[in-house]
N, C-alpha and C. Protein backbone atom coordinates (compact mmCIF):
# COMPACT_ATOMS: atom_id res chain seq x y z
N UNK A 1 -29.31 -40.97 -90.87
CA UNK A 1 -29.01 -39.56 -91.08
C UNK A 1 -29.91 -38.74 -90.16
N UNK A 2 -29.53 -37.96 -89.64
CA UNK A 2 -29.87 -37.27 -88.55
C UNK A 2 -30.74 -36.07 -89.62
N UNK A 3 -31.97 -35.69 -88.60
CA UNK A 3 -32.83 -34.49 -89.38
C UNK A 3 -32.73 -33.24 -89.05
N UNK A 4 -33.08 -32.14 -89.44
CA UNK A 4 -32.85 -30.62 -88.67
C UNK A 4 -33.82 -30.11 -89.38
N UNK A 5 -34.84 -29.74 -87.89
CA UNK A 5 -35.99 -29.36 -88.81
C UNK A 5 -35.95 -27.64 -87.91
N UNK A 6 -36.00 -26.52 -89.34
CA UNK A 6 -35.93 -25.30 -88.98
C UNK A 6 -37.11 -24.90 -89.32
N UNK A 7 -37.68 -24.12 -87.72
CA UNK A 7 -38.99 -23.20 -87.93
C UNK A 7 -38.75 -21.93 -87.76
N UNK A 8 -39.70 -21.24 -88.95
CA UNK A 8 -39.56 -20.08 -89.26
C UNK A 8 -41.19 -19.23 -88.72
N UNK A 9 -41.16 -18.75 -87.86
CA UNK A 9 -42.29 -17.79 -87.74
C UNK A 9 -42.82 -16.96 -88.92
N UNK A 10 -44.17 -16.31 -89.25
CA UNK A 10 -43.62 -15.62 -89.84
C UNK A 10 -45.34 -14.82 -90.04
N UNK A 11 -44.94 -13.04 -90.11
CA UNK A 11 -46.21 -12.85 -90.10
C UNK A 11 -46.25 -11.28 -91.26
N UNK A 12 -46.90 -11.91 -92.03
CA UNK A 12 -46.79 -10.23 -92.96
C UNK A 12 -44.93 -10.24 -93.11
N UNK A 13 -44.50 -11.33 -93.93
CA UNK A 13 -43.27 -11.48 -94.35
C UNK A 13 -42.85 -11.39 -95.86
N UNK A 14 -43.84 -10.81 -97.00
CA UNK A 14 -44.20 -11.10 -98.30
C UNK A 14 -42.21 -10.87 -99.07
N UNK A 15 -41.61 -9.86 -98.33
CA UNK A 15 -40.45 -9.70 -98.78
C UNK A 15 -39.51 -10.55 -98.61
N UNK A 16 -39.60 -11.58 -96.97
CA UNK A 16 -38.51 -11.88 -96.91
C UNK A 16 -38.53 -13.67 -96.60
N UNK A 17 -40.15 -13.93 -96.77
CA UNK A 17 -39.77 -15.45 -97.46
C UNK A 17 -39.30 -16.19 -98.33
N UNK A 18 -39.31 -16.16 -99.22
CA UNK A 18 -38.49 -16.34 -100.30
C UNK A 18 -36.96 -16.17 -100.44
N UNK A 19 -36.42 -14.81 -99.99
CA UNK A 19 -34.88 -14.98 -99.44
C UNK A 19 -34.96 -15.99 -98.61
N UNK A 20 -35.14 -16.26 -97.14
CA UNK A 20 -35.10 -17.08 -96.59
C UNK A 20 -34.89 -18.49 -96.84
N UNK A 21 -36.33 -18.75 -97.64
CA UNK A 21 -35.97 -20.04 -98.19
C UNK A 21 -34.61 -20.32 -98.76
N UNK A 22 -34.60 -19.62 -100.00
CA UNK A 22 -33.34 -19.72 -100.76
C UNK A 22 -31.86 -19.63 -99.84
N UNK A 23 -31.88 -19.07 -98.53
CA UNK A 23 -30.47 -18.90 -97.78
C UNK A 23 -30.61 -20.42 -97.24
N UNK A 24 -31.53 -20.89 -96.60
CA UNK A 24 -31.47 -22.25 -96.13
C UNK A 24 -31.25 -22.80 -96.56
N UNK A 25 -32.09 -23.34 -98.44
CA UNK A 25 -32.04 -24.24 -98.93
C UNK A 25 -30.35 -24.26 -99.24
N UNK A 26 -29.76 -23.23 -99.50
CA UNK A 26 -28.31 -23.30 -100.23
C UNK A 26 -27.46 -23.69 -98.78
N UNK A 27 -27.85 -23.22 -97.77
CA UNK A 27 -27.17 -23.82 -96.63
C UNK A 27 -26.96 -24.80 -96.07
N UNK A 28 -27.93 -25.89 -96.48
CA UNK A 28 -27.82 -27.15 -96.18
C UNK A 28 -27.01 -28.10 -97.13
N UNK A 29 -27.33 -27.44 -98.63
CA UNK A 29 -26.53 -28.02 -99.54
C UNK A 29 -25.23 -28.18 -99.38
N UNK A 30 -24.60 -26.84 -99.32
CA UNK A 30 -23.43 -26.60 -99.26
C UNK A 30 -22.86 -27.01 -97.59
N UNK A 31 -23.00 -26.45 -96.64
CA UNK A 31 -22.62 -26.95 -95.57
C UNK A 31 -22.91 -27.71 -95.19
N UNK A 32 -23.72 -28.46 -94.89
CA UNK A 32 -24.52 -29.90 -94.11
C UNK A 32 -25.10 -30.86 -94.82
N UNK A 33 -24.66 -31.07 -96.23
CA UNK A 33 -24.69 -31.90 -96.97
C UNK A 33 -24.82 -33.55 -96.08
N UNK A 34 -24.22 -33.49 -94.84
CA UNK A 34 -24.75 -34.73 -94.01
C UNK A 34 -26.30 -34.86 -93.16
N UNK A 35 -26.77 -34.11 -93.37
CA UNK A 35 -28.07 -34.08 -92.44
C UNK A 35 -29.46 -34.15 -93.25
N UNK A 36 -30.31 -34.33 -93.27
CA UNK A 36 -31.01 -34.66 -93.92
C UNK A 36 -32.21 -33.18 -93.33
N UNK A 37 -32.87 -32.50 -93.94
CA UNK A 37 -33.61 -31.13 -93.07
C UNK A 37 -35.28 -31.18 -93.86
N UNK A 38 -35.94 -30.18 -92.88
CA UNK A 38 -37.12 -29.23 -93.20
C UNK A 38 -37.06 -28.20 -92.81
N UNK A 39 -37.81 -27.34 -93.25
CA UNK A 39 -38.38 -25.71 -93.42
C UNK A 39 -39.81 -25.77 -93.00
N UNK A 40 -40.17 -25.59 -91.92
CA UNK A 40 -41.25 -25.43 -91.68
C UNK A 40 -41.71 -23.60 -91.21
N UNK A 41 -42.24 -23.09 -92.03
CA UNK A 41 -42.33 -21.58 -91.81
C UNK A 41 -44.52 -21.69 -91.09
N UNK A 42 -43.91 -20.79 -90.58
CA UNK A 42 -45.77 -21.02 -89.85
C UNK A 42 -46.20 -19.64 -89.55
N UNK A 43 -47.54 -19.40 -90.82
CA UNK A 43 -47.75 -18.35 -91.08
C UNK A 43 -48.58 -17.69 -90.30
N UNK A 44 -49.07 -16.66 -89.31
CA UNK A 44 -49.94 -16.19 -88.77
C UNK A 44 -50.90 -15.05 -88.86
N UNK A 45 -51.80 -15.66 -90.21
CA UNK A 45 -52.45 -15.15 -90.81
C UNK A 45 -52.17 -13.43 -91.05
N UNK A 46 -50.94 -13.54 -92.20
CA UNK A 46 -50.51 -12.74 -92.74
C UNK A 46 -51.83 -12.23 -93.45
N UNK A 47 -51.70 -11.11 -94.00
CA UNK A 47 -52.72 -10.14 -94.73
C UNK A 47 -52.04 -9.47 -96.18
N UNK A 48 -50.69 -9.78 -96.28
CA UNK A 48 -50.13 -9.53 -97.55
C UNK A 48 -50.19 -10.71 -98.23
N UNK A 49 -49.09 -10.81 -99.50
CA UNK A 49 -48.76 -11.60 -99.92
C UNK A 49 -48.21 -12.93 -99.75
N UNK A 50 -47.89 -13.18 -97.85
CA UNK A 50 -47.11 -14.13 -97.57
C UNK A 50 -47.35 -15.41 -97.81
N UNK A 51 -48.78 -15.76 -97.81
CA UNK A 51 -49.14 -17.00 -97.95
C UNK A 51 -48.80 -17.45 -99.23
N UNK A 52 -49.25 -16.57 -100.30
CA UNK A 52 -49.18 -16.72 -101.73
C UNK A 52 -47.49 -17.61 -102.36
N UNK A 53 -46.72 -16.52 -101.55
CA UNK A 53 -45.21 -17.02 -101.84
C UNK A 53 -45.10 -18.47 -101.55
N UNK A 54 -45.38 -18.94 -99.60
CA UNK A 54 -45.14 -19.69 -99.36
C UNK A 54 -46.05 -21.47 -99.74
N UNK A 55 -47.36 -21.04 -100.37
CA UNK A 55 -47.86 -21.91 -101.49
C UNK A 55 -47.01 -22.20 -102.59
N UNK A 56 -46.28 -21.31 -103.11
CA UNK A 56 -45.30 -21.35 -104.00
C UNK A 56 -44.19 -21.97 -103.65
N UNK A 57 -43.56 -21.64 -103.00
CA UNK A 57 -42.19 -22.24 -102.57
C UNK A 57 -42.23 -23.64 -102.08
N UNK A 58 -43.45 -24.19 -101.16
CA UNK A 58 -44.13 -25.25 -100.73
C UNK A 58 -44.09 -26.37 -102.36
N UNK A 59 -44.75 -25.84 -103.44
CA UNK A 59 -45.09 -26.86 -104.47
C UNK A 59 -43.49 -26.89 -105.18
N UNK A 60 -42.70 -26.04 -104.91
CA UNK A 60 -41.30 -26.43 -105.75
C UNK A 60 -40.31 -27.29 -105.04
N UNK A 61 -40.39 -27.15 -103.66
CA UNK A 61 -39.39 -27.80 -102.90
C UNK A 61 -39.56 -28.57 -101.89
N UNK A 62 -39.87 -29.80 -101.63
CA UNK A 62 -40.80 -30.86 -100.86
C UNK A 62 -39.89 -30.53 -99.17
N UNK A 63 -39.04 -30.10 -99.48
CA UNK A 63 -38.01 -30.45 -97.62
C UNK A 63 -38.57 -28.92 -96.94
N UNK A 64 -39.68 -27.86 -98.01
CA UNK A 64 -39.86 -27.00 -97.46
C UNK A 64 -41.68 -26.95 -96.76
N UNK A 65 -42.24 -26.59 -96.05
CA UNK A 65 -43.49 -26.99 -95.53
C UNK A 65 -44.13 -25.61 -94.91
N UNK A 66 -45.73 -25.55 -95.34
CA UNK A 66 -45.81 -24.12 -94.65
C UNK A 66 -47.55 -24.93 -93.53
N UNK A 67 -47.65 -24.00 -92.59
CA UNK A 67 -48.49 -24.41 -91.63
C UNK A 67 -48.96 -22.67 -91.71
N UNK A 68 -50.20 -22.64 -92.30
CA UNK A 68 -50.90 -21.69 -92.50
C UNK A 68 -52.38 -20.92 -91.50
N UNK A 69 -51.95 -20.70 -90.67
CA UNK A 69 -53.09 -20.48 -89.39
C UNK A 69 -54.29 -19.56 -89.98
N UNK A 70 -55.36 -20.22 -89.24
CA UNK A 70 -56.57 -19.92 -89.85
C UNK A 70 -57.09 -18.29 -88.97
N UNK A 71 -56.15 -17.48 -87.84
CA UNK A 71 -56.11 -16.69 -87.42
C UNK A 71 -55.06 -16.30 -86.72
N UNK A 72 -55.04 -15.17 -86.06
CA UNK A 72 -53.06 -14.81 -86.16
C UNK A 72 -53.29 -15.20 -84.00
N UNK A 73 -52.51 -16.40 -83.79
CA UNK A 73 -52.46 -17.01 -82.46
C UNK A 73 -51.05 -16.29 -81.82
N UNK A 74 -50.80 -15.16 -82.51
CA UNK A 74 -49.94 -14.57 -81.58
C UNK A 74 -48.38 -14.93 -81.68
N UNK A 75 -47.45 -14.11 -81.09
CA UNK A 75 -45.97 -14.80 -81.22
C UNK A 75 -45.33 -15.55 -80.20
N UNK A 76 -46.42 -16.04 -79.26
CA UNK A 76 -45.92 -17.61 -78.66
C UNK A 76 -46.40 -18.73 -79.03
N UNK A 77 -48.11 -18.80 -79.14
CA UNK A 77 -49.06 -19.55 -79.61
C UNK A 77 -48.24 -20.14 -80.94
N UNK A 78 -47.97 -19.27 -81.94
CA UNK A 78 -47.86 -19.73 -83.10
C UNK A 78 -46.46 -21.24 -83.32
N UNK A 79 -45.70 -20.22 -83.15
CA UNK A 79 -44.15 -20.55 -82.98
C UNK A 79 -44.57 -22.27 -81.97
N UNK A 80 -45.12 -21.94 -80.87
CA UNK A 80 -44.98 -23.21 -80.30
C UNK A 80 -45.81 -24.60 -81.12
N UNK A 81 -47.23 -23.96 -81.69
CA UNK A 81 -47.28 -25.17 -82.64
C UNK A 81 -47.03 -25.40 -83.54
N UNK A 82 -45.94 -24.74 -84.11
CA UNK A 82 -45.68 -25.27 -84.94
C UNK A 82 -44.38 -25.77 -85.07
N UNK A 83 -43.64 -25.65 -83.88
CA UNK A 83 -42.55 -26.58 -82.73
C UNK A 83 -43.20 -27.54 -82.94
N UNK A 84 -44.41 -28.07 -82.67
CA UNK A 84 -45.03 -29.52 -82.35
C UNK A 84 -45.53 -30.17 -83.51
N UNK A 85 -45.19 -29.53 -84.87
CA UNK A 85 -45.27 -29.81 -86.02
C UNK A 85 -44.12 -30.52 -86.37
N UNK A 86 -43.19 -30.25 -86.35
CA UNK A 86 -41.81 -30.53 -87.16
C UNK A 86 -41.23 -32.32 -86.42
N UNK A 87 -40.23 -32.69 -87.59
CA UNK A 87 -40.63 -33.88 -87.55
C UNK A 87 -39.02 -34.51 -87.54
N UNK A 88 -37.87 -33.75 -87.18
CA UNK A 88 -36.65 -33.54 -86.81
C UNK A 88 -36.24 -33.46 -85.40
N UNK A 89 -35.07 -34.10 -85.66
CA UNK A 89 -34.04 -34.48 -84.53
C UNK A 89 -33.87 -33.52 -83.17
N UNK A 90 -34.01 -31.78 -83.94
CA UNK A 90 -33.67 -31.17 -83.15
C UNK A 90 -34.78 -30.06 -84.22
N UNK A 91 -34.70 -28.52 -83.48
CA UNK A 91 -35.81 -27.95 -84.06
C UNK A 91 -34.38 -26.55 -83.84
N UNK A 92 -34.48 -25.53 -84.74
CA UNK A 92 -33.71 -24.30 -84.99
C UNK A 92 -34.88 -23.41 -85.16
N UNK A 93 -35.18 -22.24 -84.59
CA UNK A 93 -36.58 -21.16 -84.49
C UNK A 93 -35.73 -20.53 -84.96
N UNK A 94 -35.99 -19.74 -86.40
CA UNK A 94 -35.46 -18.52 -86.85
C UNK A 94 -36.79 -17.45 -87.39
N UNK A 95 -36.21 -16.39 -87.07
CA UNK A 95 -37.37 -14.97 -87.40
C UNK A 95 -37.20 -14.81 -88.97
N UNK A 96 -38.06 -14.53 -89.40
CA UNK A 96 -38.21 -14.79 -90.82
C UNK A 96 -37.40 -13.75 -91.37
N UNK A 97 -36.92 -12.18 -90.37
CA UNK A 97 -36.73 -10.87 -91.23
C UNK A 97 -34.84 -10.91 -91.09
N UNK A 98 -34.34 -12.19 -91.06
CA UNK A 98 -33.15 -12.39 -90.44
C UNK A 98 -32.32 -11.72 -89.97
N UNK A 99 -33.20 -11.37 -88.59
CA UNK A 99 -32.51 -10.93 -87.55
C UNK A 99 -31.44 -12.12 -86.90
N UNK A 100 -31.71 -13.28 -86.82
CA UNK A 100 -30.62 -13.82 -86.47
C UNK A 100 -30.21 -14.69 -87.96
N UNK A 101 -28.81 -14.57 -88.11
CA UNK A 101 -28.18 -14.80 -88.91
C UNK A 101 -28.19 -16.73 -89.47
N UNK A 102 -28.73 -16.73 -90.57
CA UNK A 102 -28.41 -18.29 -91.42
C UNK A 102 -27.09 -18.67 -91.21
N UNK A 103 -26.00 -17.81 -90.89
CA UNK A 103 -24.80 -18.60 -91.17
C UNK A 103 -24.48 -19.46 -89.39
N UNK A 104 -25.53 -19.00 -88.73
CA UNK A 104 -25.30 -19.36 -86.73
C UNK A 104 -25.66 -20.96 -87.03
N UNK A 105 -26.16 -21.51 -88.25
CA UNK A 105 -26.98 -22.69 -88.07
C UNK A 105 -26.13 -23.93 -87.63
N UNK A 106 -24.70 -23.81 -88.75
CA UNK A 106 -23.79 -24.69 -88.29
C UNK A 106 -23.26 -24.72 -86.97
N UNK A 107 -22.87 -23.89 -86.49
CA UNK A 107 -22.59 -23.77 -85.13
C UNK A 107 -23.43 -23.96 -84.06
N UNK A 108 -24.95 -23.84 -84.08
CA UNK A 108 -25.89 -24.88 -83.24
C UNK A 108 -25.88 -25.89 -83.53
N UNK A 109 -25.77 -26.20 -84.99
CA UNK A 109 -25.55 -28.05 -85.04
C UNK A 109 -24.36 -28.62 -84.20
N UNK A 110 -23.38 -27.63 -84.89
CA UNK A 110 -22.15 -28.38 -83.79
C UNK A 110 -22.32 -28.29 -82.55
N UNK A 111 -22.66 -27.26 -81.75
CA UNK A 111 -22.78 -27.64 -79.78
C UNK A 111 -23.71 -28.38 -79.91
N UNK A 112 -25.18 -28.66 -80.29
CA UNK A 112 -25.77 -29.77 -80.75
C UNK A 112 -25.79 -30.90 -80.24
N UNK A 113 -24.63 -31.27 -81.10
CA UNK A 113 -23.97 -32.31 -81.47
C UNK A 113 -23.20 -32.81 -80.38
N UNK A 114 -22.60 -32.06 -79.32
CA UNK A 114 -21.64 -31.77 -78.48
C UNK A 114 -22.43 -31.87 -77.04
N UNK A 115 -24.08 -32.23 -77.58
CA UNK A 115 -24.60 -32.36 -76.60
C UNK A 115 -25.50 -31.26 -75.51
N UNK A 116 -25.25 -30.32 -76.05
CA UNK A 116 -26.18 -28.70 -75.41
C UNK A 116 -27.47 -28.84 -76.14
């Protein structure tokens, strides 16, 4: 079974981790019930609540994973290690405030798949 591991940036996100999670997690269920996935969200030393959530969401749902930076490395720094974290077939970068849309996921799997 093939893996799809999706990273989520994410910085001072306290509102919109938790949606997130929940759009993925139901997205894989329901649509890609063949693939086997992670959630890797990688926090850059948020100053709200974000960490708090994603400690939370981390102990309920094992396919979800947070990489918690010990200072904020910026929005290339971050994102790229934690690209070098994930432990899937192929890697999907989504912005945590979903600006790009959960439902695009299937359709990168499929060109993907198709070899792009």
């Amino acid at each position: 079974m093939k893996k799809i591991s999706v990273l989520v940036p994410c910085y001072n996100e306290e509102e919109n981790v938790i949606p997130m999670s929940e759009a993925l997690t139901v997205l894989f269920h329901e649509q890609l019930p063949a693939y086997d996935y992670e959630v890797v969200f990688i926090d850059n030393c948020s100053t709200d609540s974000t960490r708090e959530k994603l400690r939370l969401i981390c102990k309920n749902d094992s396919n979800i994973k947070a990489i918690l930076n010990a200072k904020n490395f910026g929005q290339f720094n971050s994102p790229y290690y934690g690209m070098l974290q994930t432990t899937g077939d192929c890697v999907i970068c989504l912005c945590c405030d979903f600006q790009d849309p959960v439902e695009l996921i299937p359709k990168f799997i499929e060109e993907w798949e198709k070899g792009y």
